[in-house]
C-alpha atoms as a PDB file:
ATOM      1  CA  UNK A   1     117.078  92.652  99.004  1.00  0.00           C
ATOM      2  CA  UNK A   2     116.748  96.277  98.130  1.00  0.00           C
ATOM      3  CA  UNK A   3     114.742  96.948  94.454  1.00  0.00           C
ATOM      4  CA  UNK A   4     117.308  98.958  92.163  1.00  0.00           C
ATOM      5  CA  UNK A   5     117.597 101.526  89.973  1.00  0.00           C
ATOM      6  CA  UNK A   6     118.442  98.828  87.094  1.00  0.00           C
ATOM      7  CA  UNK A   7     115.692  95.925  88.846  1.00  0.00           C
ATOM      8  CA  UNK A   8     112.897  99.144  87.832  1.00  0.00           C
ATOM      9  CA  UNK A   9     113.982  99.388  84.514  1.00  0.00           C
ATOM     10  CA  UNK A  10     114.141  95.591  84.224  1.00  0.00           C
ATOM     11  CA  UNK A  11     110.560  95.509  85.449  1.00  0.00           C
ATOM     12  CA  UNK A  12     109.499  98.540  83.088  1.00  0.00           C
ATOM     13  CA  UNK A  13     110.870  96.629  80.439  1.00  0.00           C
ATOM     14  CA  UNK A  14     109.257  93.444  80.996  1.00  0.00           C
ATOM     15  CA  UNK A  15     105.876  95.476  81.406  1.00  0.00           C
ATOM     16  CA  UNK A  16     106.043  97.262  78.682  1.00  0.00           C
ATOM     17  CA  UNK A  17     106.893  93.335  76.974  1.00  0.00           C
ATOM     18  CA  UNK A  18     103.909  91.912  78.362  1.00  0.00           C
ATOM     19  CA  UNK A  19     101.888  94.559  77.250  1.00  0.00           C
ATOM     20  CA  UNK A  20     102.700  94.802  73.818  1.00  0.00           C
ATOM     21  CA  UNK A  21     102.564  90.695  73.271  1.00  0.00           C
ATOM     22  CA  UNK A  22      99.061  91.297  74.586  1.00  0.00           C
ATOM     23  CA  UNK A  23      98.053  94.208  72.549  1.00  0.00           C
ATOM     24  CA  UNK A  24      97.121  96.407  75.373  1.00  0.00           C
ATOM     25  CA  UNK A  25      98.942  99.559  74.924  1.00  0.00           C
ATOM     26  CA  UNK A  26      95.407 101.222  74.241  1.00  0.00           C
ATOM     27  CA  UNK A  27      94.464 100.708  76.905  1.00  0.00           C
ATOM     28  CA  UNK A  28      97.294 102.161  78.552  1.00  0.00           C
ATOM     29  CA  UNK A  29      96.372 106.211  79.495  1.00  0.00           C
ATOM     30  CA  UNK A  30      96.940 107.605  82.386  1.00  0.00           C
ATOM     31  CA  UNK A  31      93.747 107.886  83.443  1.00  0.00           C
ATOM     32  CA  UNK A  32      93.292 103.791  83.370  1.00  0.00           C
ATOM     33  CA  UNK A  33      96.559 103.701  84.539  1.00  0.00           C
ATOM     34  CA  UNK A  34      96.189 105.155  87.823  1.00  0.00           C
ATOM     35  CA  UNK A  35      92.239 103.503  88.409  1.00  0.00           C
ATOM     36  CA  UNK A  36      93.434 100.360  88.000  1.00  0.00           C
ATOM     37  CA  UNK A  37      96.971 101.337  90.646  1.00  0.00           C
ATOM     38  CA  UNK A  38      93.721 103.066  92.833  1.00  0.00           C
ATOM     39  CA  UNK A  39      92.290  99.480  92.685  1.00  0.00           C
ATOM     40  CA  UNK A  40      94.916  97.479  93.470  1.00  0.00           C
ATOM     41  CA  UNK A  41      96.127  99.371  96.608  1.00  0.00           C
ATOM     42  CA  UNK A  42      92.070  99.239  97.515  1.00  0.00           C
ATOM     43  CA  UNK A  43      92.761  95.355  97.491  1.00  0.00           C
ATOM     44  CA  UNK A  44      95.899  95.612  99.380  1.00  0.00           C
ATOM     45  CA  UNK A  45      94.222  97.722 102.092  1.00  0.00           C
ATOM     46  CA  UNK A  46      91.033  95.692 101.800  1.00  0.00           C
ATOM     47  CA  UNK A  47      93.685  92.755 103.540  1.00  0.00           C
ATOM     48  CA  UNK A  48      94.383  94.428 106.613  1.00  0.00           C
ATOM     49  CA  UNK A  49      90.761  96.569 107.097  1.00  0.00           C
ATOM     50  CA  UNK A  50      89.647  94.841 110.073  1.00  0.00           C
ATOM     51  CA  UNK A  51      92.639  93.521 111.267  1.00  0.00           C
ATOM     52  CA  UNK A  52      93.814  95.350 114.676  1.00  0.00           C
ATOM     53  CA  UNK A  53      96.255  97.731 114.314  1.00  0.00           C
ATOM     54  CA  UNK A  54      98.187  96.432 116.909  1.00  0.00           C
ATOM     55  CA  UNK A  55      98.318  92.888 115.623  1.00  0.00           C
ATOM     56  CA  UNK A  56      98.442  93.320 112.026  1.00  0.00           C
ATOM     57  CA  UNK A  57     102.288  93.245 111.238  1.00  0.00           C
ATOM     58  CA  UNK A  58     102.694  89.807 113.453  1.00  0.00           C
ATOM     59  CA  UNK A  59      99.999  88.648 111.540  1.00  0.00           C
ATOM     60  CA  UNK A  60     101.193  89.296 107.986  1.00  0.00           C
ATOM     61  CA  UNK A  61     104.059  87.520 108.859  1.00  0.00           C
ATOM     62  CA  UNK A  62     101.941  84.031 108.611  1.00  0.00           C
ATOM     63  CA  UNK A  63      99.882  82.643 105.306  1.00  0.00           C
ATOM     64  CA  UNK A  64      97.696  83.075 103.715  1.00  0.00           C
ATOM     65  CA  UNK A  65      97.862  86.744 104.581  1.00  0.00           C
ATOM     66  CA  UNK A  66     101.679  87.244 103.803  1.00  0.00           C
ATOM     67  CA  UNK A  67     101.404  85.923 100.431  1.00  0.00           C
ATOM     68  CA  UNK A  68      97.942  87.785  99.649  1.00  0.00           C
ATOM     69  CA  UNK A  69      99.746  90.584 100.718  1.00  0.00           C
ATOM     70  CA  UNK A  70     103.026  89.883  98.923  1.00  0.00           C
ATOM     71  CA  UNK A  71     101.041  89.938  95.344  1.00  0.00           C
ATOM     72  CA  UNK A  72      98.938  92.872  95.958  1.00  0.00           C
ATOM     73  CA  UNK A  73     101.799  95.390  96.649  1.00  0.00           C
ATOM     74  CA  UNK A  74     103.568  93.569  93.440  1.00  0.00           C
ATOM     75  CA  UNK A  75     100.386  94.870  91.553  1.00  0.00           C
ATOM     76  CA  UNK A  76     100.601  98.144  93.679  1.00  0.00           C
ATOM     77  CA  UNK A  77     103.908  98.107  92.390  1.00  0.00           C
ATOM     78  CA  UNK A  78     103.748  97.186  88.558  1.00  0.00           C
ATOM     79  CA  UNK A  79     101.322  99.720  88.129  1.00  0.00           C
ATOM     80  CA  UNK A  80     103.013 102.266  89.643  1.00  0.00           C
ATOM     81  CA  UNK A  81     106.027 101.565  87.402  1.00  0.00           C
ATOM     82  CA  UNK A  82     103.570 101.461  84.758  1.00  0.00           C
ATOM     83  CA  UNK A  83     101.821 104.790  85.420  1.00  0.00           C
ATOM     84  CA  UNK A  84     105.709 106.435  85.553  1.00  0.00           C
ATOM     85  CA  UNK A  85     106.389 105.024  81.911  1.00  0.00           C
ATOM     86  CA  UNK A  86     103.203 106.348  80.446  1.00  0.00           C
ATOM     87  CA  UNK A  87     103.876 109.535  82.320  1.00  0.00           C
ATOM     88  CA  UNK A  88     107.474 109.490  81.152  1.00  0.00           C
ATOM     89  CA  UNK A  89     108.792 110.458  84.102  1.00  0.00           C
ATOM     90  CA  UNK A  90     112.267 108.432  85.936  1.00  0.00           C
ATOM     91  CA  UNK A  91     110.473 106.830  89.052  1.00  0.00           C
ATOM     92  CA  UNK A  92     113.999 106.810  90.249  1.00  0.00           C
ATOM     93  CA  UNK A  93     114.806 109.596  89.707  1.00  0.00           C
ATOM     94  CA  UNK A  94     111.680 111.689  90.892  1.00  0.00           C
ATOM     95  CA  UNK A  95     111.577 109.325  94.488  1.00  0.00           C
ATOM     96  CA  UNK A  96     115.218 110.482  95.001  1.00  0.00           C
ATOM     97  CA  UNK A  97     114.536 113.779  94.472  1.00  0.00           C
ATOM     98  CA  UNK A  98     111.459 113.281  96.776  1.00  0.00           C
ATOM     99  CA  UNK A  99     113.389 111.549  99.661  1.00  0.00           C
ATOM    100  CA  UNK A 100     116.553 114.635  98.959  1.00  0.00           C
ATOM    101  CA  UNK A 101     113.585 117.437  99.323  1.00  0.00           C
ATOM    102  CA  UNK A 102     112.057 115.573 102.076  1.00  0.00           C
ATOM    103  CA  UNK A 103     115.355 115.710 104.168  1.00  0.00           C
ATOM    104  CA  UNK A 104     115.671 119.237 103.597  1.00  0.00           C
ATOM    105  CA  UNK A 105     111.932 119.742 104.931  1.00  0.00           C
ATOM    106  CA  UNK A 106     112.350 118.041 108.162  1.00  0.00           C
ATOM    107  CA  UNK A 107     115.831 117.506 109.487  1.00  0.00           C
ATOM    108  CA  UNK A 108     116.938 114.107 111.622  1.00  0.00           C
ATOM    109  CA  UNK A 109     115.850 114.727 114.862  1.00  0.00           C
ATOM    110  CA  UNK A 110     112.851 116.754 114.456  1.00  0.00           C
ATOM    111  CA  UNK A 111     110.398 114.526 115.286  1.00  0.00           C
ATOM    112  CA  UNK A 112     107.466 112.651 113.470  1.00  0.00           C
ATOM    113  CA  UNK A 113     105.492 113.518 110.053  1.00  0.00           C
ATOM    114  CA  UNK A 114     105.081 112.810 106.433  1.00  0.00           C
ATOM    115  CA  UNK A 115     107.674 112.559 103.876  1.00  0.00           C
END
């Protein structure tokens, strides 16, 4: 299933309900923001550290490791959409543009690099 435009404003929304029927909007800066998405990804790659590079896609296919995994990219995840709607800026939007620019910068066919 492929995460929509509309399924990241559903989750901003329901963030941004969960956070205010906790209170915790102060603590909501970007600064805290991004630690706390720094953190997360820390315990995503903490998962997969010693695993052999080779191996580990085979082996996050079994439990526990696929579920570990599974939740720590959904906090990767909810606090990236968070850090976007404290930042104000259309996740959407900006990873479209991203992906547009990126296509421009290295055509099909050009070989490996970063996007």
């Amino acid at each position: 299933m492929l995460l929509t435009v509309s399924d990241l404003r559903a989750l901003r929304d329901r963030m941004r309900q969960f956070s205010a029927d906790r209170q915790w909007h102060s603590y909501h800066d970007p600064k805290s923001v991004l630690l706390a998405l720094v953190g997360e990804v820390g315990e995503l790659a903490e998962l997969f550290q010693w695993l052999p590079a080779d191996a580990a896609r085979e082996l996050a296919k079994d439990e526990p490791l696929r579920t570990r995994a599974g939740e720590e990219l959904s906090d990767v995840l909810l606090y990236l959409i968070l850090l976007a709607d404290v930042l104000d800026i259309d996740l959407a939007t900006a990873a479209n543009a991203k992906l547009t620019a990126s296509a421009l910068k290295y055509p099909a066919g050009t070989g490996p690099g970063p996007t």
